[in-house]
N, C-alpha and C. Protein backbone atom coordinates (compact mmCIF):
# COMPACT_ATOMS: atom_id res chain seq x y z
N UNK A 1 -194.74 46.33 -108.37
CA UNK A 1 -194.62 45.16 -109.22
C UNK A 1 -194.86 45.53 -110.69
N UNK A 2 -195.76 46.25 -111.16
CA UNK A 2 -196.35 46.90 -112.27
C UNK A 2 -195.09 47.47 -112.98
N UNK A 3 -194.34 48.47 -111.93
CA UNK A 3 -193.39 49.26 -112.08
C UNK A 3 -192.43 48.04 -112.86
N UNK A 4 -192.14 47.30 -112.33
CA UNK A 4 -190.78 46.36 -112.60
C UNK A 4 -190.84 45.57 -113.87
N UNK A 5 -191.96 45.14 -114.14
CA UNK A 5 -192.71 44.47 -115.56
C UNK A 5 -192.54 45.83 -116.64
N UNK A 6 -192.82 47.04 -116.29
CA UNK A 6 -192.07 47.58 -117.37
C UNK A 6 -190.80 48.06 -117.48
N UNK A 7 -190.40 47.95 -116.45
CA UNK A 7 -189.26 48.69 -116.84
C UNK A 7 -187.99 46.61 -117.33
N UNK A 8 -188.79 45.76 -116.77
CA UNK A 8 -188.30 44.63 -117.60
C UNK A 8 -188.40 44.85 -119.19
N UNK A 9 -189.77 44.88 -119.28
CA UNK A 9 -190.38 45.35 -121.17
C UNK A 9 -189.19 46.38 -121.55
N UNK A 10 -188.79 47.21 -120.77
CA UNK A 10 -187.89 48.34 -121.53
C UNK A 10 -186.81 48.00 -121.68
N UNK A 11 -185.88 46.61 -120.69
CA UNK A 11 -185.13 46.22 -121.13
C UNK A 11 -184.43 45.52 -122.04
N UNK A 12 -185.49 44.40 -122.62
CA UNK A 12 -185.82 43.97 -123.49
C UNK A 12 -185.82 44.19 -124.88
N UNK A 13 -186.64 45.54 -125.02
CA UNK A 13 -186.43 46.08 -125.74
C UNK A 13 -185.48 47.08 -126.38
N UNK A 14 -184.65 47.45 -125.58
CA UNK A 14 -183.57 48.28 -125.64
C UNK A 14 -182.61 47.08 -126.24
N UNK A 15 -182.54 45.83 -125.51
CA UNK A 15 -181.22 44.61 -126.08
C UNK A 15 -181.58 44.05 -127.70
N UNK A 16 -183.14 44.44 -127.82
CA UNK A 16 -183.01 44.06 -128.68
C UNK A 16 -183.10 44.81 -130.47
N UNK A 17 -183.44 46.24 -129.80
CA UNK A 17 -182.73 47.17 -130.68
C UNK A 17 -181.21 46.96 -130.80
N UNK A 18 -180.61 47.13 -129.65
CA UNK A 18 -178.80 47.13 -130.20
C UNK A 18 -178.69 46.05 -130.94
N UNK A 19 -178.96 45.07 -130.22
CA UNK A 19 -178.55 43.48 -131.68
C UNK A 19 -179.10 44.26 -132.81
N UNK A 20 -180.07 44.49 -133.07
CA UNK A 20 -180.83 44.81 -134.54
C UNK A 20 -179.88 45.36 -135.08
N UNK A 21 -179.28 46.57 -134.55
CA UNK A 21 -179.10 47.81 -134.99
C UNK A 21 -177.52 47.11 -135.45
N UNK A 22 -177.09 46.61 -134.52
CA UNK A 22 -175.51 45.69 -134.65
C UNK A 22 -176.01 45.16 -135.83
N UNK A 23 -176.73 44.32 -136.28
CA UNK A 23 -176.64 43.46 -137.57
C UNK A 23 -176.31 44.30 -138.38
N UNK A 24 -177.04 45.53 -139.18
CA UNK A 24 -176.65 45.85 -140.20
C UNK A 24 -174.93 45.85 -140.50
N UNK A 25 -174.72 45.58 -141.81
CA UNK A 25 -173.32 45.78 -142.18
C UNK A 25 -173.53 47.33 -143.20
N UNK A 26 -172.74 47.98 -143.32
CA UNK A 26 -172.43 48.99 -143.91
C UNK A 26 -170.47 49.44 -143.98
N UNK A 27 -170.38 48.92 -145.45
CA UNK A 27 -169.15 49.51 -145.66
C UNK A 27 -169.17 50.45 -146.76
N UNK A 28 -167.76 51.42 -146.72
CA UNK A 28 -167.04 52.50 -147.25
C UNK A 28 -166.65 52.34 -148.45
N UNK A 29 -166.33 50.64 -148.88
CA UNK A 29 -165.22 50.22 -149.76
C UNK A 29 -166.72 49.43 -150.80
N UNK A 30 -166.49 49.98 -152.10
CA UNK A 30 -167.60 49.43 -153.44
C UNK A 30 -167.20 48.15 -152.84
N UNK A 31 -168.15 47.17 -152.86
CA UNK A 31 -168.51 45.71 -153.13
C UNK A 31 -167.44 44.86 -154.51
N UNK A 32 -166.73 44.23 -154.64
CA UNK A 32 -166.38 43.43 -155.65
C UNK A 32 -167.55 43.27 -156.61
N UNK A 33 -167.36 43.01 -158.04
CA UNK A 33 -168.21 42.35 -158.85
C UNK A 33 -168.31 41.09 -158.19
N UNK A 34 -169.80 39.95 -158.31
CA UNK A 34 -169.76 38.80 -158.21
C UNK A 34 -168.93 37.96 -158.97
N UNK A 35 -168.05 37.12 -158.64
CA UNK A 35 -167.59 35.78 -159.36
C UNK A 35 -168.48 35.19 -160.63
N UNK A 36 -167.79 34.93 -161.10
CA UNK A 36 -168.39 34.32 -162.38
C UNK A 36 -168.22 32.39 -162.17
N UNK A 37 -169.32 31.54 -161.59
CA UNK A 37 -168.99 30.48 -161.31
C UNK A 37 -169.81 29.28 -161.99
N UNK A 38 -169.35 27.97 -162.00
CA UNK A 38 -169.82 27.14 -162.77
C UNK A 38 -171.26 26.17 -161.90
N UNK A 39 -172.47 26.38 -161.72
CA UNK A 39 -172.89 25.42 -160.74
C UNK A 39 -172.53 23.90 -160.64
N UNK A 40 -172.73 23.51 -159.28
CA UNK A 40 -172.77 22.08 -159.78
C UNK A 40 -173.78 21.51 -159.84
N UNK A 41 -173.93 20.14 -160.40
CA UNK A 41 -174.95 19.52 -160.78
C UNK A 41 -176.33 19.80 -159.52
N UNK A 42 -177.49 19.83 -159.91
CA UNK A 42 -178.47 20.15 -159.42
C UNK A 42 -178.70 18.90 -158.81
N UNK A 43 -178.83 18.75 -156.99
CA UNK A 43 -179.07 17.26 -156.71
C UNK A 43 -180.68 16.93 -156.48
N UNK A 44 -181.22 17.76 -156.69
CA UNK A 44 -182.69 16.96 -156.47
C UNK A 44 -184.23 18.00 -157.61
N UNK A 45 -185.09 17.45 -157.76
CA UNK A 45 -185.71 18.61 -158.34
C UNK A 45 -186.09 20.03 -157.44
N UNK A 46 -186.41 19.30 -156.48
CA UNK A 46 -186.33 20.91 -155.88
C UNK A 46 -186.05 21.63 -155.26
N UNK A 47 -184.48 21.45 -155.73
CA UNK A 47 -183.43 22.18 -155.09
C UNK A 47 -183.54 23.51 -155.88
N UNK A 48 -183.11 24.77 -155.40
CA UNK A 48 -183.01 26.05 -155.69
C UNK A 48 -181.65 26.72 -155.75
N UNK A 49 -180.98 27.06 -156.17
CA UNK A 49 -179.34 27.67 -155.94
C UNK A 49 -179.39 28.71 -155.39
N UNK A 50 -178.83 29.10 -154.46
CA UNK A 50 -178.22 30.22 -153.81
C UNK A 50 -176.84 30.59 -154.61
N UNK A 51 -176.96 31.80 -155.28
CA UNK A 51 -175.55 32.06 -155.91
C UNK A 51 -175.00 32.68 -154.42
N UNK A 52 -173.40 32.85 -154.71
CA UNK A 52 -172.33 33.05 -153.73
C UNK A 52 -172.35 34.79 -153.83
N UNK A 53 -171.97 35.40 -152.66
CA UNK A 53 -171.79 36.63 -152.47
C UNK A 53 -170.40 37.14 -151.88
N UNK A 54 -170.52 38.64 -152.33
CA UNK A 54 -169.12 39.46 -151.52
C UNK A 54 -169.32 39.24 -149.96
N UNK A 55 -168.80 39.50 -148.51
CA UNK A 55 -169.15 39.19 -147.56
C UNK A 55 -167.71 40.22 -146.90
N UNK A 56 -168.72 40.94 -146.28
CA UNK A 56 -167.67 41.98 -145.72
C UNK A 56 -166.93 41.44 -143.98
N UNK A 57 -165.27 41.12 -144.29
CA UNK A 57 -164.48 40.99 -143.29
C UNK A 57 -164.30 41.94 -142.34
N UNK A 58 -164.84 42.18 -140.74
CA UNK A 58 -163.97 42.91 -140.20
C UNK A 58 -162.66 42.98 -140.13
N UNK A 59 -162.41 41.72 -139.15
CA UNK A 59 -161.05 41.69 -139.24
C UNK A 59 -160.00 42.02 -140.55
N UNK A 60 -160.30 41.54 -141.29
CA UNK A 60 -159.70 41.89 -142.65
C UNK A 60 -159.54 42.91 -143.37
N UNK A 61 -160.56 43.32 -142.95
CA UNK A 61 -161.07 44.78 -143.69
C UNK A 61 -161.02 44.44 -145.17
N UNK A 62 -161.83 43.59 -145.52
CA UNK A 62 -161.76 43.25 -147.03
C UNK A 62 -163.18 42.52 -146.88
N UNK A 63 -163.65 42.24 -148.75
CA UNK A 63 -164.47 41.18 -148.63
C UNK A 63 -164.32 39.69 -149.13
N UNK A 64 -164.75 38.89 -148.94
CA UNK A 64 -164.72 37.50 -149.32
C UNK A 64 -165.80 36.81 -149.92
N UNK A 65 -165.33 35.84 -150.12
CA UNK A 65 -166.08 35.18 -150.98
C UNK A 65 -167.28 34.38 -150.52
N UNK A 66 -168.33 34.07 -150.40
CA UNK A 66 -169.02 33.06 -149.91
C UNK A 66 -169.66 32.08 -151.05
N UNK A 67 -169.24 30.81 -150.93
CA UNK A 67 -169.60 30.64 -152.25
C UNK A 67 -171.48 30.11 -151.89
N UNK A 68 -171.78 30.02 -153.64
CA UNK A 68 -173.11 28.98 -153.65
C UNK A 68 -173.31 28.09 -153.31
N UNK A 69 -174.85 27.58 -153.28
CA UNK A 69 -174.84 26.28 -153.05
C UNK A 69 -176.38 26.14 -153.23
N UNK A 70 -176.63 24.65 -153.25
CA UNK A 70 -178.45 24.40 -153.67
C UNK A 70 -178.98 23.70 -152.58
N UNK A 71 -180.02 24.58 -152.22
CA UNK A 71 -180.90 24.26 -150.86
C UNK A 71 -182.22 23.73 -151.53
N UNK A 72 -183.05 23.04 -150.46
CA UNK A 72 -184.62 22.43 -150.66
C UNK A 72 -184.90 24.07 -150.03
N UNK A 73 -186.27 24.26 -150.89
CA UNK A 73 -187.05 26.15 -149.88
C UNK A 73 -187.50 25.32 -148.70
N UNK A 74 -187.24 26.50 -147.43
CA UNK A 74 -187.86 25.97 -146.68
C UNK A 74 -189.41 25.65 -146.46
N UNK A 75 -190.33 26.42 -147.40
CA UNK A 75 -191.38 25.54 -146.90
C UNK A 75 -191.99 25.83 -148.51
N UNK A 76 -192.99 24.76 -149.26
CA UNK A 76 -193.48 24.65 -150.54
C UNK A 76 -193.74 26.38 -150.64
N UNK A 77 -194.11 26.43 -151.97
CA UNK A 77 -194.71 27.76 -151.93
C UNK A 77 -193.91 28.99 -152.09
N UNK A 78 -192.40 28.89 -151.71
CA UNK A 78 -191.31 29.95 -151.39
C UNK A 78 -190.76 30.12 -152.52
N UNK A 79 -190.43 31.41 -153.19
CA UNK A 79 -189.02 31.66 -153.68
C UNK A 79 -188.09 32.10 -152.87
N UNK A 80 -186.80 32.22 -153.31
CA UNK A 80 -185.48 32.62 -152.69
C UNK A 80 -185.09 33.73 -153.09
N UNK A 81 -185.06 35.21 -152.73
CA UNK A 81 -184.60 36.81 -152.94
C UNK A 81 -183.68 36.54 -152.51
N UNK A 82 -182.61 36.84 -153.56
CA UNK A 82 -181.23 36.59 -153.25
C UNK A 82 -180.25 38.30 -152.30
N UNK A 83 -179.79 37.75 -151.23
CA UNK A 83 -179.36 38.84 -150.77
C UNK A 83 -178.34 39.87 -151.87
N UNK A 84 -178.04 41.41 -151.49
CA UNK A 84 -177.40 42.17 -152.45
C UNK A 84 -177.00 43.41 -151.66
N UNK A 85 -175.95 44.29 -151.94
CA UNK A 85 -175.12 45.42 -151.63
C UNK A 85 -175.82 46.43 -152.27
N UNK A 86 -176.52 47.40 -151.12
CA UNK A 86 -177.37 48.58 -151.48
C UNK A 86 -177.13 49.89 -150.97
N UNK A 87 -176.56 50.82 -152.51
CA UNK A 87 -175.31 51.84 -151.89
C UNK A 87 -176.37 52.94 -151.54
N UNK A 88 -176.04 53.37 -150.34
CA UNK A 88 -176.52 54.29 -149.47
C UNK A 88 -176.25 55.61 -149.37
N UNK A 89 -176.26 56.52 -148.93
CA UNK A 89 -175.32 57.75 -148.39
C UNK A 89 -174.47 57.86 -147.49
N UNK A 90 -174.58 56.57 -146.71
CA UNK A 90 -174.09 56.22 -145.62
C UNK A 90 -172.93 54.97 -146.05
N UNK A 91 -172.46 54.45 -147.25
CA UNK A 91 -172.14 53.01 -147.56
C UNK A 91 -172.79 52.48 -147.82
N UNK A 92 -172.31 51.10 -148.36
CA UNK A 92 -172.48 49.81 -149.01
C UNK A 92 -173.56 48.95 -147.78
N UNK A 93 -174.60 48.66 -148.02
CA UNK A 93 -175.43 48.01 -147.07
C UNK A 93 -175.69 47.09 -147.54
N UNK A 94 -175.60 46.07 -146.71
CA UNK A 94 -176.00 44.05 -146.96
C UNK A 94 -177.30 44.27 -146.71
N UNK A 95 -178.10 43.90 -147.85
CA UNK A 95 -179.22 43.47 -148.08
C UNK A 95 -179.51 41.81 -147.78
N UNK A 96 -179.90 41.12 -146.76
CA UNK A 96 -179.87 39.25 -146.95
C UNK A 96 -180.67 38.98 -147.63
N UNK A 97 -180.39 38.04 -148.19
CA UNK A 97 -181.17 37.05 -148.98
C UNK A 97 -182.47 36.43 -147.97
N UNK A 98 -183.84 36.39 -148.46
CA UNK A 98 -184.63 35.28 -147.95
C UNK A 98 -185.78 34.90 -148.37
N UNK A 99 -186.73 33.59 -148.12
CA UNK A 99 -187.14 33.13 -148.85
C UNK A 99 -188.76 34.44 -148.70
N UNK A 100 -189.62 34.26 -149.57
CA UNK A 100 -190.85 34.72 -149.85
C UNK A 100 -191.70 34.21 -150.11
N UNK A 101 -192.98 34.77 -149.64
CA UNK A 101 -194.20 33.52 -149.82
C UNK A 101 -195.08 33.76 -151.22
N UNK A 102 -195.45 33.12 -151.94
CA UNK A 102 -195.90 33.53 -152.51
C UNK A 102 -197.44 33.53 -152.91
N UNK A 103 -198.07 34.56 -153.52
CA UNK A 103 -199.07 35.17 -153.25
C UNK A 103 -200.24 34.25 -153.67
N UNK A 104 -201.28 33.55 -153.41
CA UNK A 104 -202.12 32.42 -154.13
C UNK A 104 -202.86 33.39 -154.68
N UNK A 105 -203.12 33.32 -156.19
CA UNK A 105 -204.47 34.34 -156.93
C UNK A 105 -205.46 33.09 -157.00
N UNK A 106 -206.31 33.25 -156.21
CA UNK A 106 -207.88 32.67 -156.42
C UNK A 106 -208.92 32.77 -157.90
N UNK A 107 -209.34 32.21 -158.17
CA UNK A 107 -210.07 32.20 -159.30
C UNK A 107 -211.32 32.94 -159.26
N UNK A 108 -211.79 33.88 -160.16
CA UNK A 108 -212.93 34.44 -159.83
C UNK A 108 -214.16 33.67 -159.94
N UNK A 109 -215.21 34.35 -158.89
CA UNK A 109 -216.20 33.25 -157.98
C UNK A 109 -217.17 33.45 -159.51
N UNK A 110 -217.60 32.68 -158.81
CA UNK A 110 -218.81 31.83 -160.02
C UNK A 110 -219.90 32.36 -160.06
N UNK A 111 -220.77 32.82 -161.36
CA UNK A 111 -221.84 33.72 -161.10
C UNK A 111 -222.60 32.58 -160.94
């Protein structure tokens, strides 16, 4: 029984290396410059913009466009690291965008 619980754990873990390993994108072909675009109106105060990115097509074998858009962060406290194309030795690697917590500096204690 012992036996079977790991070798479950090993399966597991093996499926979920390949997905991992599947996500990365890495292409051959430089990234487009970003678009040069106009936002639209900001709908709430604390909305944040996501600018639009290159977005590499398999099928296509090209990249596309994804455009922007303005999200609420998901939780107070967050900025948004905007994803970016990070040239490798290996190709062009998608970096994603996501949000970050940010760090509370405490006030120094009181003599």
């Amino acid at each position: 029984m012992k036996n079977l619980k790991i070798l479950g754990l090993l399966f597991v873990a093996i499926l979920f290396s390949v997905s991992v390993s599947q996500a990365q994108i890495i292409v051959k072909i430089k990234p487009k410059p970003p678009k040069a675009v106009v936002k639209p109106p900001k709908p709430g105060p604390k909305h944040v913009w996501i600018a639009g990115h290159w977005k590499w097509d398999k099928q296509k074998k090209d990249y596309i466009w994804v455009k922007g858009k303005w999200v609420k962060p998901e939780r107070p406290g967050t900025t948004w690291v905007p994803g970016h194309w990070d040239n490798t030795p290996k190709g062009f690697k998608w970096i994603p965008g996501h949000w970050k917590n940010h760090k509370k500096v405490l006030p120094p204690p009181r003599p």
